[in-house]
Protein backbone atom coordinates (compact mmCIF):
# COMPACT_ATOMS: atom_id res chain seq x y z
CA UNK A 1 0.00 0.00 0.00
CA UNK A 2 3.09 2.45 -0.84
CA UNK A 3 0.37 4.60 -2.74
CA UNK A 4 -1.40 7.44 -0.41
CA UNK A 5 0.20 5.09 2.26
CA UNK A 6 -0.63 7.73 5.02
CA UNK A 7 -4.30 8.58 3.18
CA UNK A 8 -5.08 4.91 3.30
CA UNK A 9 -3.85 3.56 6.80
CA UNK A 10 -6.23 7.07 7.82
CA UNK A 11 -8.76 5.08 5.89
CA UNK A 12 -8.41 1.98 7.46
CA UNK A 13 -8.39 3.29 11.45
CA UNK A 14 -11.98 5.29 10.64
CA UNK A 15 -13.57 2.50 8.82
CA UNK A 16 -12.39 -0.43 11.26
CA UNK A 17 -13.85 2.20 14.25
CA UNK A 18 -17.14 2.19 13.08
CA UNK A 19 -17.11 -1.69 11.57
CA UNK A 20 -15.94 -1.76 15.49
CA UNK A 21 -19.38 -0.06 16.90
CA UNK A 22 -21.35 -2.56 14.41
CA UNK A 23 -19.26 -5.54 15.50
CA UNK A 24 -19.55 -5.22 19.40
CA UNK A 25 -23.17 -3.71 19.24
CA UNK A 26 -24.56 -7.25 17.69
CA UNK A 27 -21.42 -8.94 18.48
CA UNK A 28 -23.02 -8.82 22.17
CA UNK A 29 -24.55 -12.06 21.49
CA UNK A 30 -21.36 -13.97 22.36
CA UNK A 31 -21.51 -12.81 25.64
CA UNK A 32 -25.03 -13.77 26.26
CA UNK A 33 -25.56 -16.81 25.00
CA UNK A 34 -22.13 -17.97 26.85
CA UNK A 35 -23.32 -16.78 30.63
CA UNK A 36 -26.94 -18.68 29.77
CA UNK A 37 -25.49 -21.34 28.23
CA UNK A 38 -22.57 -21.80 31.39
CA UNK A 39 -24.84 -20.91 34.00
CA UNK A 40 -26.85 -24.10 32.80
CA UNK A 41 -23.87 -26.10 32.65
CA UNK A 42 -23.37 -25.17 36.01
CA UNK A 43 -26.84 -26.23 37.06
CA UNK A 44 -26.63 -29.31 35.24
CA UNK A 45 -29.47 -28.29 32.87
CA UNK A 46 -27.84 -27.90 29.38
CA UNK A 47 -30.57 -29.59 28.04
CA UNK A 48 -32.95 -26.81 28.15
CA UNK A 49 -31.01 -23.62 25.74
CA UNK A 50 -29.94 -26.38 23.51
CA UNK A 51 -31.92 -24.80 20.95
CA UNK A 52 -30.72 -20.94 22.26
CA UNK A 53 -28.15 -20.71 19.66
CA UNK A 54 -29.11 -21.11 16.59
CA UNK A 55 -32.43 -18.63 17.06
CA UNK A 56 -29.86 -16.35 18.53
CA UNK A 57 -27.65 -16.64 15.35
CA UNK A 58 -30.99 -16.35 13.03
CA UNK A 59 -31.91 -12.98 14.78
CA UNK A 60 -28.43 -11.61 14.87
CA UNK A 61 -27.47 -12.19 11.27
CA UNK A 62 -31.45 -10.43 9.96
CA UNK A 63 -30.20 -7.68 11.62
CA UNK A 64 -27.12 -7.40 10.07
CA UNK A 65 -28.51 -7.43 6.37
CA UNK A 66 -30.97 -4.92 7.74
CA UNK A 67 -27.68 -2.86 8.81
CA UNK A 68 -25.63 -3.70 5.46
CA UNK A 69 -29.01 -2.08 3.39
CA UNK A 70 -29.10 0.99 5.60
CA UNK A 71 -25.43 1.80 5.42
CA UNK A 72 -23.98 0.83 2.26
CA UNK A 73 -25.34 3.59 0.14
CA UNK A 74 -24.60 5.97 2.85
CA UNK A 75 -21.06 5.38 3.13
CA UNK A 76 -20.02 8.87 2.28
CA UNK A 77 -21.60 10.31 4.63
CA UNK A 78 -21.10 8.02 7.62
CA UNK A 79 -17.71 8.74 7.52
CA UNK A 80 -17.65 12.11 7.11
CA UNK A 81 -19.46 12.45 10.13
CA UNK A 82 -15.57 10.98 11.23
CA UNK A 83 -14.01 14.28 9.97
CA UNK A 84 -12.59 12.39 6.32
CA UNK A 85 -12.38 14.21 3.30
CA UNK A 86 -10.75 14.12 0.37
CA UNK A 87 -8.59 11.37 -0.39
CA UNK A 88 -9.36 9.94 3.23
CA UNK A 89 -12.99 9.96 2.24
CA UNK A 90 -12.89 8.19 -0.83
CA UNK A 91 -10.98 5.25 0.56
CA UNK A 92 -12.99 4.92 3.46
CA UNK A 93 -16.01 4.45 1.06
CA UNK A 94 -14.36 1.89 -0.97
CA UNK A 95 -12.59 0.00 2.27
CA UNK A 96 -16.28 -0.11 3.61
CA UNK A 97 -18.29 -1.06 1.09
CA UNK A 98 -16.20 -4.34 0.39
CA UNK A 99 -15.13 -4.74 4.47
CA UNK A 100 -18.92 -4.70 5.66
CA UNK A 101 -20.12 -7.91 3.23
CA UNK A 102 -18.25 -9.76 5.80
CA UNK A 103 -20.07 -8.48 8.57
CA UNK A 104 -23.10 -11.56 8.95
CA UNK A 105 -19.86 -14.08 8.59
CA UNK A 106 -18.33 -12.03 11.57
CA UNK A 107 -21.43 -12.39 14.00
CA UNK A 108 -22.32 -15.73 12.98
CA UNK A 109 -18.76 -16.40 14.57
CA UNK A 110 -18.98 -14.77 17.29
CA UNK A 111 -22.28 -16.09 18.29
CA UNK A 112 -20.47 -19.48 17.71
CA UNK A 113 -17.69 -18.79 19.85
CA UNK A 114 -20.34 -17.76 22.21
CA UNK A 115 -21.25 -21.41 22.52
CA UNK A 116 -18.79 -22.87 22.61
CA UNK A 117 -17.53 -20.25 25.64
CA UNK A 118 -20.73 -21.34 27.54
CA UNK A 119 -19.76 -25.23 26.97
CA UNK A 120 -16.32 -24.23 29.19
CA UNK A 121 -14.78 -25.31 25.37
CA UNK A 122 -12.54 -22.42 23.81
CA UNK A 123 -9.81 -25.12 21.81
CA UNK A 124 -12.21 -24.88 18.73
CA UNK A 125 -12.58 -20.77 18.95
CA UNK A 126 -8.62 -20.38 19.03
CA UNK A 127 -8.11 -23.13 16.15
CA UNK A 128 -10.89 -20.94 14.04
CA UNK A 129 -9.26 -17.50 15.31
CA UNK A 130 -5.98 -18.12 14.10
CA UNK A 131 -7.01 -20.39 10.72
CA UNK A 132 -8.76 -16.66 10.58
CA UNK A 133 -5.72 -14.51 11.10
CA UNK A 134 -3.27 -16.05 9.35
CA UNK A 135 -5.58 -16.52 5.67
CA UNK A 136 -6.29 -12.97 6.54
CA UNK A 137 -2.10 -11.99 6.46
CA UNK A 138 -1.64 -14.16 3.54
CA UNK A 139 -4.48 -12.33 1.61
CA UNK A 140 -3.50 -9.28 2.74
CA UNK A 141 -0.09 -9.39 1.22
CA UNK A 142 -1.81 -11.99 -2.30
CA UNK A 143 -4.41 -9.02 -2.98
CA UNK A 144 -2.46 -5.57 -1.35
CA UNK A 145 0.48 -5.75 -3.36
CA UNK A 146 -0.26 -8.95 -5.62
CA UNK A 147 1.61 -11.20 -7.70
CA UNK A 148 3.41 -10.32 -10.74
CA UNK A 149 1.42 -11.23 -14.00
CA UNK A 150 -1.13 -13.00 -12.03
CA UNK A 151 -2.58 -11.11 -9.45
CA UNK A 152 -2.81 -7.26 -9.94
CA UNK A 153 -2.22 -4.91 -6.52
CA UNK A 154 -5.39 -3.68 -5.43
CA UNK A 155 -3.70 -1.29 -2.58
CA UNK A 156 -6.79 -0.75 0.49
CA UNK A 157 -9.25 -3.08 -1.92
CA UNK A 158 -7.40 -5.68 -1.84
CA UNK A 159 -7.14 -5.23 2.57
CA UNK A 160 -10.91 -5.36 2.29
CA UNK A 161 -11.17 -8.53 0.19
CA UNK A 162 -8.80 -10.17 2.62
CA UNK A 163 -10.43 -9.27 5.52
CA UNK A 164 -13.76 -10.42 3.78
CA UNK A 165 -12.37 -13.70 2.81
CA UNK A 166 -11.22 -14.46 6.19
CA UNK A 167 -14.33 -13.86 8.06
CA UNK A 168 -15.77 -16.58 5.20
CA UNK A 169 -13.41 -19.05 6.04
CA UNK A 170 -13.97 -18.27 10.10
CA UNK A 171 -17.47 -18.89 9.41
CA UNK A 172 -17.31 -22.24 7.59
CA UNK A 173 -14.94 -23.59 10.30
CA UNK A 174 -17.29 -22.36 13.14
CA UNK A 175 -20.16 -24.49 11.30
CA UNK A 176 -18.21 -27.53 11.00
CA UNK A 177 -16.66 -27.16 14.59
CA UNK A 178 -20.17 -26.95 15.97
CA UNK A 179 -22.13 -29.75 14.75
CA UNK A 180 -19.46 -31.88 14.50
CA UNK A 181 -17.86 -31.23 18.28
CA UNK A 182 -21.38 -30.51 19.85
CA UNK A 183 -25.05 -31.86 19.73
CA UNK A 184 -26.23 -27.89 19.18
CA UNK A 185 -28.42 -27.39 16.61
CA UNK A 186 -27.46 -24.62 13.85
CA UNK A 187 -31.26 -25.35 12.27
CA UNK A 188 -33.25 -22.57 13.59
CA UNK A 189 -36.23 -24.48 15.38
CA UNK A 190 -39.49 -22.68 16.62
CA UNK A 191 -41.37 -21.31 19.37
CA UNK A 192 -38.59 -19.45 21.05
CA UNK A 193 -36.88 -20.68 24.19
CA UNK A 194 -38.19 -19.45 27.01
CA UNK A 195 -34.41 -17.89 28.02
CA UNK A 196 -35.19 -16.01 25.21
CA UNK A 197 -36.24 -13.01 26.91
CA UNK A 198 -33.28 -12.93 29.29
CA UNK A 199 -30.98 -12.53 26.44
CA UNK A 200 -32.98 -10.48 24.68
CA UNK A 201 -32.99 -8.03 27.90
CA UNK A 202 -29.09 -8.96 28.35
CA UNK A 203 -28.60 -7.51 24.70
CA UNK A 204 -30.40 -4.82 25.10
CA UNK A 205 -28.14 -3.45 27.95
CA UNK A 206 -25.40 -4.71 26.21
CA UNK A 207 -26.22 -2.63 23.30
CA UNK A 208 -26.28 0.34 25.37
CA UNK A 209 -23.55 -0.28 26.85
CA UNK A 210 -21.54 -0.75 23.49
CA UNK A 211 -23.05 2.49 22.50
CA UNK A 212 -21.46 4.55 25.03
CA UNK A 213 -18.32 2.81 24.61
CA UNK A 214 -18.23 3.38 20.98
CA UNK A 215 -19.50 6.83 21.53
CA UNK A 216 -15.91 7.31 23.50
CA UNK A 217 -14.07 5.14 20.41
CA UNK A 218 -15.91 7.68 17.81
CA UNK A 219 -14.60 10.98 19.51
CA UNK A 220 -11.07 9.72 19.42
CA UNK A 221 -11.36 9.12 16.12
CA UNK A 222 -13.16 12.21 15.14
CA UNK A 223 -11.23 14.11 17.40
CA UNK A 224 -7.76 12.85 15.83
CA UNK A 225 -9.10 12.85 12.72
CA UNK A 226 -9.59 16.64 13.11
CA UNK A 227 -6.06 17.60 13.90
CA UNK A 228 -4.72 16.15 10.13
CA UNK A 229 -4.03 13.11 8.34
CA UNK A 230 -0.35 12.95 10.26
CA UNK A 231 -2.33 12.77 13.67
CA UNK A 232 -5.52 10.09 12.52
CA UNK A 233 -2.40 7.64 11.18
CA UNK A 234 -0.72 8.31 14.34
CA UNK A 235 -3.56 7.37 16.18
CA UNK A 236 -4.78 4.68 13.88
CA UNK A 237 -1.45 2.70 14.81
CA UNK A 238 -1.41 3.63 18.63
CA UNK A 239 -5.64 2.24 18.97
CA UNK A 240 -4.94 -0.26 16.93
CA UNK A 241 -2.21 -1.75 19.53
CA UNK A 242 -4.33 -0.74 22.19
CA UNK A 243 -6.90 -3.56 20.83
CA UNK A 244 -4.26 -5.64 20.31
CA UNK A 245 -3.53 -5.87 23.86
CA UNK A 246 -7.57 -6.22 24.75
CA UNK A 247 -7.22 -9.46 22.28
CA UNK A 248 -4.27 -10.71 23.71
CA UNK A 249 -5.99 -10.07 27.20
CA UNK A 250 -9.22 -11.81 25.95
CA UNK A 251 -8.25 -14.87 26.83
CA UNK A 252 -8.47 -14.10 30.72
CA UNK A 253 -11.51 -12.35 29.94
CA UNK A 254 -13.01 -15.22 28.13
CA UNK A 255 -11.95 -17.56 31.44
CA UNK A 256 -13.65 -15.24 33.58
CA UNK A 257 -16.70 -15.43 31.41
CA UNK A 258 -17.12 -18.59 31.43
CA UNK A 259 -15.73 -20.19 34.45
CA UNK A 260 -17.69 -17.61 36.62
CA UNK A 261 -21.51 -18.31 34.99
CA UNK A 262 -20.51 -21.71 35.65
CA UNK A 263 -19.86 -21.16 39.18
CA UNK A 264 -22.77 -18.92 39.66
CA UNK A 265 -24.81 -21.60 38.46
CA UNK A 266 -23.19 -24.38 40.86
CA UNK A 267 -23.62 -21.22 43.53
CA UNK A 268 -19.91 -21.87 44.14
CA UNK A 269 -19.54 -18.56 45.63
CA UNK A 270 -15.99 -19.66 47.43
CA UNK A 271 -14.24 -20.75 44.58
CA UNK A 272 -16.06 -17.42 42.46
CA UNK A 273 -13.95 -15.13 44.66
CA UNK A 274 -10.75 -17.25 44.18
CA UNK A 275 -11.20 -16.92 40.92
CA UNK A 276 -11.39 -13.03 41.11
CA UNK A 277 -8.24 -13.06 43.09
CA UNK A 278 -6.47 -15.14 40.42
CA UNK A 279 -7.75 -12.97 37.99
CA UNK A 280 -6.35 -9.91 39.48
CA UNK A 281 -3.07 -11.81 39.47
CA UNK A 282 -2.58 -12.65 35.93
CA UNK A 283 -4.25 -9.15 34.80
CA UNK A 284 -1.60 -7.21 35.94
CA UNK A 285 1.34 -9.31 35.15
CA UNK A 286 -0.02 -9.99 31.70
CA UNK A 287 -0.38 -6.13 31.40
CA UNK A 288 2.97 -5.43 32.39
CA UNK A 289 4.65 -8.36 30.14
CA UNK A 290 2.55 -6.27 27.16
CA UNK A 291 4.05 -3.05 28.54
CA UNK A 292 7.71 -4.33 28.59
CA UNK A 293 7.82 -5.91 25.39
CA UNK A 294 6.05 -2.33 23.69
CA UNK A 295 8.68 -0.62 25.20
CA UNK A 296 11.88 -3.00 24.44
CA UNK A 297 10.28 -2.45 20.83
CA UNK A 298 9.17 0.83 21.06
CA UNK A 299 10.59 2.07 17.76
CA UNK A 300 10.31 -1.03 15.58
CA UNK A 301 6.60 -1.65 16.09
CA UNK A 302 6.28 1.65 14.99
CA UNK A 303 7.89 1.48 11.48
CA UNK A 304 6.04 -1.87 11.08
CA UNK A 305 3.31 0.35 9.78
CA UNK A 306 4.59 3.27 8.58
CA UNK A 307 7.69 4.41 7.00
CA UNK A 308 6.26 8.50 7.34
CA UNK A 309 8.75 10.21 9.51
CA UNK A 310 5.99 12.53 10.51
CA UNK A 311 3.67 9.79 11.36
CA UNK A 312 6.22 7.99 13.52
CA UNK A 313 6.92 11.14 15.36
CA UNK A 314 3.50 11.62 16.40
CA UNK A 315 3.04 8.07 16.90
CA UNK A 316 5.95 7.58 19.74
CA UNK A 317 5.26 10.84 21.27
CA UNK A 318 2.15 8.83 22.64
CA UNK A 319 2.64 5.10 22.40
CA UNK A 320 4.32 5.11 26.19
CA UNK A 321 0.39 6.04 27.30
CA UNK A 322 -0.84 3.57 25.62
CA UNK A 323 2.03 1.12 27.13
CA UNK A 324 1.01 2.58 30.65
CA UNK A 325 -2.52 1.71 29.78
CA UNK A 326 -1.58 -1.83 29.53
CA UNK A 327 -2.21 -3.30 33.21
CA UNK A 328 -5.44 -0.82 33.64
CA UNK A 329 -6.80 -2.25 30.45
CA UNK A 330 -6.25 -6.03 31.41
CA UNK A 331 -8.10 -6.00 34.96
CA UNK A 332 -11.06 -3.76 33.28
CA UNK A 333 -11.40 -6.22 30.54
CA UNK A 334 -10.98 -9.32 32.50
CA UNK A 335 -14.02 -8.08 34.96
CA UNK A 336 -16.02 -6.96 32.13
CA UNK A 337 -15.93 -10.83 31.08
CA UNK A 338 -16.48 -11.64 34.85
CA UNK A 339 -19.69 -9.61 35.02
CA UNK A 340 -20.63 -10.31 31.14
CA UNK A 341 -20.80 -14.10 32.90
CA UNK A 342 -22.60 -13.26 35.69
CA UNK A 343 -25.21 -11.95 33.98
CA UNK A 344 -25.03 -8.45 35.26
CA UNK A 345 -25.47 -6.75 31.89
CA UNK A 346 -26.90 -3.94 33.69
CA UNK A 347 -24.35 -2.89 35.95
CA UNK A 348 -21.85 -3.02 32.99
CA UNK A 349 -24.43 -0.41 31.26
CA UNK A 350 -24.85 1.97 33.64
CA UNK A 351 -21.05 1.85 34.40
CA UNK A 352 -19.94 2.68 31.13
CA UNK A 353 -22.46 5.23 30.79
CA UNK A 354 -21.04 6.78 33.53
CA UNK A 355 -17.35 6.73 32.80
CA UNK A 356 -18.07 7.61 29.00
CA UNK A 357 -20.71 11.05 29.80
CA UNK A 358 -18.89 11.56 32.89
CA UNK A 359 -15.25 11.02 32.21
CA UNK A 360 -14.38 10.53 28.82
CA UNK A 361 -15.96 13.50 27.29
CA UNK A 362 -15.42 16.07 29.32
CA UNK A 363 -11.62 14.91 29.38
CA UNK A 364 -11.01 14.79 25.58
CA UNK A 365 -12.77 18.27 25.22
CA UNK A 366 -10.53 19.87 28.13
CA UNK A 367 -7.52 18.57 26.79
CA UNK A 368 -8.25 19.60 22.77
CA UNK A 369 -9.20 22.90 24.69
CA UNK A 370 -5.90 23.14 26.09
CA UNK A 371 -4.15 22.25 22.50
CA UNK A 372 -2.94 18.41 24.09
CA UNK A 373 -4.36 16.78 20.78
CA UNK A 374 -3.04 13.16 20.55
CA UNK A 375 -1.79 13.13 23.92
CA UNK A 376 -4.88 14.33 25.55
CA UNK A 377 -6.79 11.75 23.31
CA UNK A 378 -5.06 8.83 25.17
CA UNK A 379 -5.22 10.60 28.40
CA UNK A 380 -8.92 10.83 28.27
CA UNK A 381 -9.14 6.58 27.39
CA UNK A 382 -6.46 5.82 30.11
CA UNK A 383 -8.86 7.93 32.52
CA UNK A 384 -12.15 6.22 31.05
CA UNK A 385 -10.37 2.69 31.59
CA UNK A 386 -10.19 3.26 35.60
CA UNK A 387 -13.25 4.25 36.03
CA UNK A 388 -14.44 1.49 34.09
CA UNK A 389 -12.12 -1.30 35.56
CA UNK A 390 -11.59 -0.20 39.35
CA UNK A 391 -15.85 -0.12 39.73
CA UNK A 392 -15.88 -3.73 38.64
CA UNK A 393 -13.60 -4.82 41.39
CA UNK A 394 -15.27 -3.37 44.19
CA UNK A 395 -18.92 -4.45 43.21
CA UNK A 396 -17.65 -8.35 42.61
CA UNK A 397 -16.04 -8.32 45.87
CA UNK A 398 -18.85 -6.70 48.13
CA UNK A 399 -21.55 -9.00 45.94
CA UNK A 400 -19.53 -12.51 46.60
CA UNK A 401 -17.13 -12.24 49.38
CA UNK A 402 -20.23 -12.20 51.70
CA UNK A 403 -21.78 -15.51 49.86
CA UNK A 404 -18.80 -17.09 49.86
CA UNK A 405 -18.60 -16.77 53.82
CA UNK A 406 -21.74 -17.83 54.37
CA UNK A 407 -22.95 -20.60 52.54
């Protein structure tokens, strides 16, 4: 992608943000469908949401082809609601409007994983997730710089088609994984299980919740966006790492998901709060391994995605914040998979809403006020991140410790 390199990695950070918001507003399902479907494991019941998934799946992916109808012509001026223009503009319409065809293949996935989270089974999930990732690097580099007389470059198309491609292959796996490692259904089998209203209600505040937080993700974006193309690269590289380290952190999340709707169903309350502490633990050594090795390559990762001198400046003048970030991020995430297990969609809702309205916004607008532009961008999401994390830890511990000394 050495043409409009800087124009088209811009492209790529404002189109993945709001594929992001799409993503983790339906993408909610996983979350649900693994506390119902672990709290029953738990009770011994599995039986009974057998058919859960696969009505989940059906009303998940109708939604998304309603979402693909109302946004694809619109494209233009989605994104310049981000603050693109120009050249920026015109590759974020074509990025999106190939990217978002592989948005049902994305939350049929997830909803997938979802199960197989609830089932205490995440083997198939990382087979599928890195069969995903790696067609998705060999495409990249096939279709974004192609193959002499065979395959012509196609630049920021060609990242879309391999992002596309991959999410098809993800999908096919996550079909064959599931009826031939479970006894769950994928036919979509009527009336409605009667859990259907509790995750109906669970996505609802889940939705709401992933509104606020991608209400926070859109005024970074906009916000970079708005100080030049320089900055919105910049930034596109530093977020980008940022949810690098929430993916390399999902794995505790995911165990804290799933282990602790299984011990709220068994109303294990003692080992629920070991758990926690474990949790804790690993959180912040795992965020300070990812802090170490960012800094022992501080300049390196940098130039891994840009060779723009100006771009890299920006970049490392704020990549040590988001290195900082690191052990903050991993206990917030690995509670909001605690909670997201416990069922307590609602908490996580009004929590967010808080530390997004309360926090967030008024930071980023005092610090672009005071002229701190990338820096007080990443200031505002370190502050947002403790007050979503350190909430979490309280609330678990004031909730279970009590249960767990009184059985």
């Amino acid at each position: 992608m050495s043409l409009n390199a800087t124009e088209s990695l811009a492209a790529v950070g404002i189109v993945s943000t709001f594929l992001s918001m799409l993503i983790w507003v339906l993408g909610q399902t996983r979350s649900a469908i693994s506390s119902i479907v672990s709290q029953y494991l738990g009770a011994g019941n599995v039986q009974a949401v057998k058919n859960l998934p696969a009505q989940a799946i059906f009303i998940i992916t109708s939604l998304s082809l309603i979402i693909i109808a109302c946004t694809y012509p619109f494209a233009s001026q989605i994104f310049k609601l981000y603050n693109a223009s120009d050249a920026i503009l015109d590759f974020s319409v074509d990025y999106y409007q190939i990217r978002v065809w592989g948005f049902p293949f994305t939350l049929f996935t997830i909803a997938v994983f979802g199960t197989f989270r609830g089932l205490q089974n995440t083997y198939y999930p990382m087979l599928i997730a890195i069969s995903g990732a790696l067609a998705n690097i060999i495409f990249d580099f096939v279709l974004v710089y192609g193959v002499t007389d065979i395959i012509p470059a196609m630049h920021i198309k060609g990242a879309a088609y391999a992002s596309v491609i991959a999410q098809m292959l993800m999908a096919g796996l996550s079909a064959f994984y599931i009826l031939k490692k479970t006894d769950i259904p994928l036919l979509v089998r009527f009336p409605f299980n009667p859990e259907i209203k509790r995750f109906a209600l669970m996505i609802l505040n889940l939705f709401i919740r992933t509104i606020a937080l991608n209400v926070a993700l859109y005024y970074g974006t906009s916000f970079a966006t708005s100080y030049g193309p320089t900055y919105i690269a910049a930034y596109t590289i530093a977020i980008n790492l940022w949810f690098l380290g929430a993916f390399l952190i999902d794995g505790y999340a995911s165990a804290g998901n799933i282990l602790s709707g299984k011990l709220l169903g068994a109303k294990d309350y003692k080992n629920l709060i070991d758990l926690s502490d474990k949790l804790i633990k690993h959180g912040i050594v795992v965020g300070l391994i990812m802090a170490l090795i960012g800094a022992v390559l501080y300049y390196p990762v940098g130039r891994i995605f840009s060779s723009d001198s100006e771009v890299l400046t920006a970049f490392y003048n704020v990549f040590w914040i988001v290195l900082l970030m690191q052990p903050l991020c991993a206990l917030a995430f690995i509670f909001d998979g605690v909670f997201k297990g416990l069922g307590k969609m609602k908490y996580l809702r009004n929590l967010l809403l808080f530390s997004t309205v309360l926090v967030f916004i008024p930071v980023i607008y005092y610090t672009d006020h005071i002229g701190l532009k990338l820096y007080g961008v990443f200031i505002a999401f370190t502050l947002w991140v403790i007050a979503r994390g350190i909430p979490l830890i309280i609330k678990f511990r004031k909730t279970f410790r009590p249960l767990a000394q009184n059985p």
